[in-house]
C-alpha atoms as a PDB file:
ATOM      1  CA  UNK A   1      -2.871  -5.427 -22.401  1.00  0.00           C
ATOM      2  CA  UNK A   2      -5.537  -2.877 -22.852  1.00  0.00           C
ATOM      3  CA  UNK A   3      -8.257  -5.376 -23.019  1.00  0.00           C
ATOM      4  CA  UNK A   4      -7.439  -7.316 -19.928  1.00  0.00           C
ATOM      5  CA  UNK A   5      -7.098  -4.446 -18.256  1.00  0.00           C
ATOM      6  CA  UNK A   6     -10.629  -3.789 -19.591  1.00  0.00           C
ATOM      7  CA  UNK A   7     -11.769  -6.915 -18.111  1.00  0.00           C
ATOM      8  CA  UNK A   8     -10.337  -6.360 -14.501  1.00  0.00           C
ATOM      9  CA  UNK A   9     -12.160  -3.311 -14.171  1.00  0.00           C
ATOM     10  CA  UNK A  10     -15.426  -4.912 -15.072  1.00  0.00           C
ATOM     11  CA  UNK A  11     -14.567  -7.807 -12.722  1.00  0.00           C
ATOM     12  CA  UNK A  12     -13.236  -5.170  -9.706  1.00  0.00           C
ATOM     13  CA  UNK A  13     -16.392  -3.159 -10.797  1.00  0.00           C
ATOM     14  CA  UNK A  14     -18.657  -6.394 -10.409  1.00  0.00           C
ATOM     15  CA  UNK A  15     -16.863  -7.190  -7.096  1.00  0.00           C
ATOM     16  CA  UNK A  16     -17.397  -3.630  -5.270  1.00  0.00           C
ATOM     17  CA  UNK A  17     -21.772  -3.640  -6.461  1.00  0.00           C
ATOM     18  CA  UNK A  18     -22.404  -6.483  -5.789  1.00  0.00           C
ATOM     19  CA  UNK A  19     -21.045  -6.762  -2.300  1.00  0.00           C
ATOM     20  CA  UNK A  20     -17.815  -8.556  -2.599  1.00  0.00           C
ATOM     21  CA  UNK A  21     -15.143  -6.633  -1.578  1.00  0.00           C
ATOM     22  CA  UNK A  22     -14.894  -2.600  -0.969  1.00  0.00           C
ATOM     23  CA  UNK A  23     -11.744  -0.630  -0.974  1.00  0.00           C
ATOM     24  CA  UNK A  24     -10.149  -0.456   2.257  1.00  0.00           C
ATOM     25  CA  UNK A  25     -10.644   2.908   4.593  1.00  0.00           C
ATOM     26  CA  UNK A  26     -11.942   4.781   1.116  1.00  0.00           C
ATOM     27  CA  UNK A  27     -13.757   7.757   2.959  1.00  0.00           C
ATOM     28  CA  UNK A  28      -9.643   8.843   4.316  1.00  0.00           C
ATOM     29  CA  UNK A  29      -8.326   8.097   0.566  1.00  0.00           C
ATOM     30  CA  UNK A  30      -7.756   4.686   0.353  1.00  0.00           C
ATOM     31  CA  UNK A  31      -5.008   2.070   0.647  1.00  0.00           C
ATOM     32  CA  UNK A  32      -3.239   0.548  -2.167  1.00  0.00           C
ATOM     33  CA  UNK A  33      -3.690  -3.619  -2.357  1.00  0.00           C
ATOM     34  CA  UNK A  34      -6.463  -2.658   0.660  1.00  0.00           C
ATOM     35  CA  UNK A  35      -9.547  -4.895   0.273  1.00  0.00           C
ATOM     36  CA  UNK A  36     -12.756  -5.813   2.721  1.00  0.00           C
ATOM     37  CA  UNK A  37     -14.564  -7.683   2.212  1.00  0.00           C
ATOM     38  CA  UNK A  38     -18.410  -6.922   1.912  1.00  0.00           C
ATOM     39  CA  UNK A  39     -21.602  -9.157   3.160  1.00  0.00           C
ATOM     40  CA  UNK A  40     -21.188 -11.422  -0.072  1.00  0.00           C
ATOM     41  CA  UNK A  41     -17.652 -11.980   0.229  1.00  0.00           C
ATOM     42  CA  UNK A  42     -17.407 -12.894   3.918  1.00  0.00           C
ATOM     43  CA  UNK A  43     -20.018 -15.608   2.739  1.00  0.00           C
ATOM     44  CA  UNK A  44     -17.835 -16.831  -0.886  1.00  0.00           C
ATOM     45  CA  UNK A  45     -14.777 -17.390   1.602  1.00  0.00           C
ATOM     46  CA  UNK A  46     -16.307 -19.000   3.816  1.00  0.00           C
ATOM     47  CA  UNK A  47     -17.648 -21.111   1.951  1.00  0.00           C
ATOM     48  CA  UNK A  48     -14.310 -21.997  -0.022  1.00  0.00           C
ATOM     49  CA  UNK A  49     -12.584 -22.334   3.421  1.00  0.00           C
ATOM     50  CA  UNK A  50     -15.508 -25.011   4.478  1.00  0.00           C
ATOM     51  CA  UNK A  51     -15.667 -26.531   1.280  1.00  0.00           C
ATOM     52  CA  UNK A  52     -11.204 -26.801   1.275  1.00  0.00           C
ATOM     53  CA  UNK A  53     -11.771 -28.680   4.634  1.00  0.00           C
ATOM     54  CA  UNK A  54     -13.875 -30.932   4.436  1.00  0.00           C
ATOM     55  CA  UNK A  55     -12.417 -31.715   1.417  1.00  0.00           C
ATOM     56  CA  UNK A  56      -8.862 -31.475   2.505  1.00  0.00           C
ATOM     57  CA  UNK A  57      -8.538 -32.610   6.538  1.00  0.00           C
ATOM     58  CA  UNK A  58     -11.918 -33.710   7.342  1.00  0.00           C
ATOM     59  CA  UNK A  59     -12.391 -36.742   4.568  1.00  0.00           C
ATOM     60  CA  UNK A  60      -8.688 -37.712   4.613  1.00  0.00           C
ATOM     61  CA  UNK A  61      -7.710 -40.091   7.407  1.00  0.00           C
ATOM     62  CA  UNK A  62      -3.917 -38.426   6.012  1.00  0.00           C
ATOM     63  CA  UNK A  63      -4.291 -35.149   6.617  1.00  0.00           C
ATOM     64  CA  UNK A  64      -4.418 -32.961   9.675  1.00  0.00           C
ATOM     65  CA  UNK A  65      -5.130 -29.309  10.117  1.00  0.00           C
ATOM     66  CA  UNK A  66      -3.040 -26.247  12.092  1.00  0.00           C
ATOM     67  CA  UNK A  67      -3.556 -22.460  12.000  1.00  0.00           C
ATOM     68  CA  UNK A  68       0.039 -20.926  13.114  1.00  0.00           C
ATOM     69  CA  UNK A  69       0.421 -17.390  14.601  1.00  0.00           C
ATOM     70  CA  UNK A  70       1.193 -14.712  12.088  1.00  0.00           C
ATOM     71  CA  UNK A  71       4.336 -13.646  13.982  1.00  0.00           C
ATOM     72  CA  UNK A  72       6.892 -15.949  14.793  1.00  0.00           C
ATOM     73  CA  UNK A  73      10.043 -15.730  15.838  1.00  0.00           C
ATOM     74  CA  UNK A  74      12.596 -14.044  13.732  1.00  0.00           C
ATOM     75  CA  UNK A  75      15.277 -16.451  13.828  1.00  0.00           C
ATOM     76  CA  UNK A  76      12.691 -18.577  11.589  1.00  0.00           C
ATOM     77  CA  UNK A  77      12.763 -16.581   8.763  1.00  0.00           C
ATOM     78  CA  UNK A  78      16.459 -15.763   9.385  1.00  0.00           C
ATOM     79  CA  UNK A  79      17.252 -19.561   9.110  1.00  0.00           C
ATOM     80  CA  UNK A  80      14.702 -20.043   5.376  1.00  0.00           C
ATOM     81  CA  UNK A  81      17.124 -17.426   4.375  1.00  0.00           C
ATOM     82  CA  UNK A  82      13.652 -14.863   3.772  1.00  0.00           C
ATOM     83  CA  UNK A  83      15.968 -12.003   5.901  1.00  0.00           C
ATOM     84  CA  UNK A  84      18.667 -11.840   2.913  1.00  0.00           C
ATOM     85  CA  UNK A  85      17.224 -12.769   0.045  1.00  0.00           C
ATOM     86  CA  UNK A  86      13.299 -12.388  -0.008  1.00  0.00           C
ATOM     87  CA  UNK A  87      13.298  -9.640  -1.837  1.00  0.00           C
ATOM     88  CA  UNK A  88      12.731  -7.689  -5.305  1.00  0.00           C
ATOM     89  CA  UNK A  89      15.370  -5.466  -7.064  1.00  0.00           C
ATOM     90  CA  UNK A  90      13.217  -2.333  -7.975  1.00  0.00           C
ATOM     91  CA  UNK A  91      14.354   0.603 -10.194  1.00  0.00           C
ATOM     92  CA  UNK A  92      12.597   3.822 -11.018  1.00  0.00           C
ATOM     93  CA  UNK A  93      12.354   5.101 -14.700  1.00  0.00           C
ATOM     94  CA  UNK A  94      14.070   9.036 -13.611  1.00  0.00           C
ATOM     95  CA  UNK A  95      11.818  10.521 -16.545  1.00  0.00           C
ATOM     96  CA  UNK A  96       8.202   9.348 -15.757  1.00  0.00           C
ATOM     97  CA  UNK A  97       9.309   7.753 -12.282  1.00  0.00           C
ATOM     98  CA  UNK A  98       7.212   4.549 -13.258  1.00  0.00           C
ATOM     99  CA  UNK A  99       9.017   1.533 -10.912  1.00  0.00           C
ATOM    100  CA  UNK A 100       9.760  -1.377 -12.423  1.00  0.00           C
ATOM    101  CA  UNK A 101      11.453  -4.822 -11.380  1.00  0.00           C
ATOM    102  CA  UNK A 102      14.994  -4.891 -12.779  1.00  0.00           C
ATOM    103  CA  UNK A 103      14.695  -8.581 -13.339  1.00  0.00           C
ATOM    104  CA  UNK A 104      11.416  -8.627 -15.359  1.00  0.00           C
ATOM    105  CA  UNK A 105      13.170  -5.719 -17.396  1.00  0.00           C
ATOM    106  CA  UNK A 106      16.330  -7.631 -18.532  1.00  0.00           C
ATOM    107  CA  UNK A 107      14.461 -10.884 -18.752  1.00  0.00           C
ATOM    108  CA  UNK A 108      11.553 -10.047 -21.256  1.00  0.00           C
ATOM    109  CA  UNK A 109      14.046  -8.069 -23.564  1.00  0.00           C
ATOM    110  CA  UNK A 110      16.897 -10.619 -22.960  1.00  0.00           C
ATOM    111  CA  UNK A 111      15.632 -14.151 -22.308  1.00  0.00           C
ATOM    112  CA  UNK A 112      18.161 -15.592 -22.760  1.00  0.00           C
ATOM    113  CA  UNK A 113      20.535 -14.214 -19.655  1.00  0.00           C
ATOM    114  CA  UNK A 114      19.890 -16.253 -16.459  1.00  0.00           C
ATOM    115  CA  UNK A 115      18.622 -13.960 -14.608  1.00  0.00           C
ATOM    116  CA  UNK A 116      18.529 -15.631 -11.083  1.00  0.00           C
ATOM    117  CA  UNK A 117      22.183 -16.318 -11.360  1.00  0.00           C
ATOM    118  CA  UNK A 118      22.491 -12.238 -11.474  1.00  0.00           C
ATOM    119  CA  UNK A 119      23.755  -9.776  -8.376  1.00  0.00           C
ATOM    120  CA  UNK A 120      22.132  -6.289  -8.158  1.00  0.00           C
ATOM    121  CA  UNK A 121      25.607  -4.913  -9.094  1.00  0.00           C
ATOM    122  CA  UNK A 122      25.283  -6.839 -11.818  1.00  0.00           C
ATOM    123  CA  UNK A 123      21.769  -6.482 -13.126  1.00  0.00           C
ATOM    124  CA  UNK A 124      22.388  -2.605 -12.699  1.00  0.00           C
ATOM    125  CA  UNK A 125      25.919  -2.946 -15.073  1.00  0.00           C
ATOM    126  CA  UNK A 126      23.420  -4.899 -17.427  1.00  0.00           C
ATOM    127  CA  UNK A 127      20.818  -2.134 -17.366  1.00  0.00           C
ATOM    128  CA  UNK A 128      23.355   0.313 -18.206  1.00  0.00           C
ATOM    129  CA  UNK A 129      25.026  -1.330 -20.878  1.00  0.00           C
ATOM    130  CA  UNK A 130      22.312  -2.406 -23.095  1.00  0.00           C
ATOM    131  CA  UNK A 131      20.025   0.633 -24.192  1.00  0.00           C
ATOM    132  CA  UNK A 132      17.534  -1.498 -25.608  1.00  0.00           C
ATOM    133  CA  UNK A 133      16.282  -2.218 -22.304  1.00  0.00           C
ATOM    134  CA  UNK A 134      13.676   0.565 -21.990  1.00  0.00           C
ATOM    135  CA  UNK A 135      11.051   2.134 -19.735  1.00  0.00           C
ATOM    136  CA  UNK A 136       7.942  -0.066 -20.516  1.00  0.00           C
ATOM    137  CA  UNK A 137       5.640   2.955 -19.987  1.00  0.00           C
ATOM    138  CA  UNK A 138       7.789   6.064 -21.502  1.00  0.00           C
ATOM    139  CA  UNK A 139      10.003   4.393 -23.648  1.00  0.00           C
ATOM    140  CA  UNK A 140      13.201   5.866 -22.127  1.00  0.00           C
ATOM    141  CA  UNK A 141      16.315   4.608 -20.379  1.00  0.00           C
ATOM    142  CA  UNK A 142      16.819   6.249 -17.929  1.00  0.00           C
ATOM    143  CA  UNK A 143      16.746   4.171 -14.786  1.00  0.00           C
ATOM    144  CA  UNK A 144      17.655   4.801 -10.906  1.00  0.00           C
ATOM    145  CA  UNK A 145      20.449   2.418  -9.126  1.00  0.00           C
ATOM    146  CA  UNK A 146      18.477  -1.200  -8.068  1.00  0.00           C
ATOM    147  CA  UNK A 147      17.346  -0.961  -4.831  1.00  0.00           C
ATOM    148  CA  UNK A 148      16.421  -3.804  -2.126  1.00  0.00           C
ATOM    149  CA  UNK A 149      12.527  -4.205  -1.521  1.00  0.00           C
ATOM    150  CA  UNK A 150      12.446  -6.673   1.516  1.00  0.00           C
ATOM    151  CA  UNK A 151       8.843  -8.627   0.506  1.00  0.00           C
ATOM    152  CA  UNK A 152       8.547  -8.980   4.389  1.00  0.00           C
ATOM    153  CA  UNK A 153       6.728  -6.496   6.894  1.00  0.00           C
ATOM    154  CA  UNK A 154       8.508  -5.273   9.738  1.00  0.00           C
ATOM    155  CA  UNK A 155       6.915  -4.899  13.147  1.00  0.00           C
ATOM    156  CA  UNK A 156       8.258  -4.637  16.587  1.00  0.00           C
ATOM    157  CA  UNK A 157       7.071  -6.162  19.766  1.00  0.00           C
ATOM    158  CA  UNK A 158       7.381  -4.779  22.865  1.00  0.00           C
ATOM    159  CA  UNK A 159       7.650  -1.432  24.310  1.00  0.00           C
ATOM    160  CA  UNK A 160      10.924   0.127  22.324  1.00  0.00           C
ATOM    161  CA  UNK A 161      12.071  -0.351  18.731  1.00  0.00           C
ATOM    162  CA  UNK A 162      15.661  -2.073  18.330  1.00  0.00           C
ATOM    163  CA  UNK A 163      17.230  -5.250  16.606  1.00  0.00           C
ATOM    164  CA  UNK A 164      16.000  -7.578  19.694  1.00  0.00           C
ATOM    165  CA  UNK A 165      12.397  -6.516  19.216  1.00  0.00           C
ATOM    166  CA  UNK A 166      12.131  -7.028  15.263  1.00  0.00           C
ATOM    167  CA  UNK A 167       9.790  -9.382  13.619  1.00  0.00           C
ATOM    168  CA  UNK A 168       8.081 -10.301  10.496  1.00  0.00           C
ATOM    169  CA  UNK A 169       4.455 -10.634   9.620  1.00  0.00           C
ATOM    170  CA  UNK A 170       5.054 -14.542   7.973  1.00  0.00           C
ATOM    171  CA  UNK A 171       5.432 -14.658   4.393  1.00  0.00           C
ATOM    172  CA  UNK A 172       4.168 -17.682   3.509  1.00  0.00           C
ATOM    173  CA  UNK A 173       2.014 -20.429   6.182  1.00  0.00           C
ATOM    174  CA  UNK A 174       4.662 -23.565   5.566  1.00  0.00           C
ATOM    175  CA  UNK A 175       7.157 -22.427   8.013  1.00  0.00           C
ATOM    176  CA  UNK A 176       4.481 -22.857  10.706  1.00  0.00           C
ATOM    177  CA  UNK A 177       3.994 -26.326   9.713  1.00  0.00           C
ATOM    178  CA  UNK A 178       7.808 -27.156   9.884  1.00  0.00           C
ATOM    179  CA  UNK A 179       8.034 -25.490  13.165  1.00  0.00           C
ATOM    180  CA  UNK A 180       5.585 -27.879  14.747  1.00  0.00           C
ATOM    181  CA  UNK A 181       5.990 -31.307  12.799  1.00  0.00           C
ATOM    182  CA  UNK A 182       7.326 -32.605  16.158  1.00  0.00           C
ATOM    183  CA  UNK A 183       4.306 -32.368  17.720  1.00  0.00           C
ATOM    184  CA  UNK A 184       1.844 -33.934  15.603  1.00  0.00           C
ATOM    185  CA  UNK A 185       2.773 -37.925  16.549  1.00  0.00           C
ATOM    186  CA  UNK A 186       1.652 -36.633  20.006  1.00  0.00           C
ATOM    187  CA  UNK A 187      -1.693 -35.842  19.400  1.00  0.00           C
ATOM    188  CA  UNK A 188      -2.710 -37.818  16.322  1.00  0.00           C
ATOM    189  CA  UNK A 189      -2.135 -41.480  15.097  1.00  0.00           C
ATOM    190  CA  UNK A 190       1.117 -42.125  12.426  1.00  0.00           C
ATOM    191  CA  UNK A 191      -1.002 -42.390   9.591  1.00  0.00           C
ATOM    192  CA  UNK A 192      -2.483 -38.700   9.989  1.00  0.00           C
ATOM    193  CA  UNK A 193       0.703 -37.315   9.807  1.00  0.00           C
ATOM    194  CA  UNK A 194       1.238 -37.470   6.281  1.00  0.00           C
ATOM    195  CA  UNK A 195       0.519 -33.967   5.461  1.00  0.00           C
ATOM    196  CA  UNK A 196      -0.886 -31.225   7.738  1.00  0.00           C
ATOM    197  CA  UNK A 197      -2.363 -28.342   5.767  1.00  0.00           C
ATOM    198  CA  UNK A 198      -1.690 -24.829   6.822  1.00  0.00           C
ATOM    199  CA  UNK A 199      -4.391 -22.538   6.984  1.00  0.00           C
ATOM    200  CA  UNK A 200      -4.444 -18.456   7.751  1.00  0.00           C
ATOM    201  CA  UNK A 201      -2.781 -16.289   6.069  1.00  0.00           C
ATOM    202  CA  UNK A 202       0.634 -15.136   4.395  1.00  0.00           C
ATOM    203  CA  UNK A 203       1.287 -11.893   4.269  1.00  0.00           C
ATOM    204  CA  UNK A 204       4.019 -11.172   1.818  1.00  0.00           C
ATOM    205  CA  UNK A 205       4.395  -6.858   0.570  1.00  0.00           C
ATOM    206  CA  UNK A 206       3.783  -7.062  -2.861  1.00  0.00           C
ATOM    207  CA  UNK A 207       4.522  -4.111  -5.372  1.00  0.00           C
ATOM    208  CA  UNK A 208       1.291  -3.928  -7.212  1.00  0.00           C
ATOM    209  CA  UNK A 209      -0.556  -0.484  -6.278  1.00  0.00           C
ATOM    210  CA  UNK A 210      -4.198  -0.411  -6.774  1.00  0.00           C
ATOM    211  CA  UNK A 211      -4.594  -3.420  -8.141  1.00  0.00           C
ATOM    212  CA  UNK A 212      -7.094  -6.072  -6.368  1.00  0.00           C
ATOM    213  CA  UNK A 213      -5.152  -8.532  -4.657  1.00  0.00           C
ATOM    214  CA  UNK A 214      -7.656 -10.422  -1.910  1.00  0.00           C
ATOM    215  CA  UNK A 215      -5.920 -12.912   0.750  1.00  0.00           C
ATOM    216  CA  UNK A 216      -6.426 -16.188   0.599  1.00  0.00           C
ATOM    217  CA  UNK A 217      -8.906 -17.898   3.327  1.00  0.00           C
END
């Protein structure tokens, strides 16, 4: 663990002198998972977006191409189900107040419990009755009731906040895709329809503070 930590610092290091990426708004402290990035990595992705489609859509008489708004509406991630169930169980360890994922903690000292097949209530009974599940940083078990992280972000349009005006920065790019298969035989010959390849970004939360995580092209 300590080495490969070791070698993402050297890489994260590399990244922010040679021009690839700086942390985000640094001179007012920083944002955690907050990334630009610099003259030399505007150029690497745009490259790797070129190179993915020409690659991708442009040689492949299959394949078509569609970039989807970010913010769709709700009842689309309502109906994938992403409203009540894309989301983590988190726990804090009460003496060090280290957070952990309740499922990674049962699974790597129990593997052989299905996991998945688990409710909060019962991943937090499980917790409590085996003390050999342990605080990976302090060593102690001593753990706050699970809590619901919701791996979507929240916005609101419009000019007041209320249940009507709620959406979600999209998760994932497929759902965009899905929404629009209807209108692809109108504007492109059968055989192109095969597959049409998403592109911009998803924007799931992720629980991962500090640590370089860079969005895809």
């Amino acid at each position: 663990m300590e080495q490969s930590e070791k070698t993402l610092d050297m890489i994260v290091n590399l990244c922010k002198n040679r021009g690839y990426v700086f942390p985000g708004s640094e001179i007012y402290g920083g944002l955690a998972n907050s990334w630009d990035y610099g003259p030399l990595g505007v150029e690497f992705k745009n490259n790797v977006k070129k190179a993915w489609l020409k690659k991708f859509v442009q040689e492949s008489p299959y394949n078509v191409g569609l970039d989807a708004a970010i913010i769709m509406n709700p009842q689309t991630w309502v109906t994938t189900g992403h409203v009540s169930s894309f989301s983590d169980p988190l726990l804090d360890c009460r003496a060090c107040k280290a957070r952990h994922r309740a499922d990674k903690l049962i699974g790597e000292e129990h593997p052989e419990v299905n996991v998945d097949a688990m409710s909060f209530d019962e991943m937090d009974q499980f917790i409590a009755d085996h003390e050999d599940i342990v605080c990976p940083v302090c060593g102690k078990h001593d753990f706050t009731p699970i809590r619901k992280f919701n791996l979507m972000f929240k916005t609101a349009i419009g000019v007041t906040e209320d249940s009507s005006s709620t959406c979600y920065l999209r998760p994932e790019t497929a759902q965009g895709y899905f929404c629009q298969l209807c209108q692809h035989p109108a504007h492109h010959p059968p055989q192109a329809a095969l597959w049409c390849l998403p592109g911009g970004q998803g924007l799931p939360q992720r629980d991962h503070p500090g640590q370089l995580h860079l969005p895809h092209p």
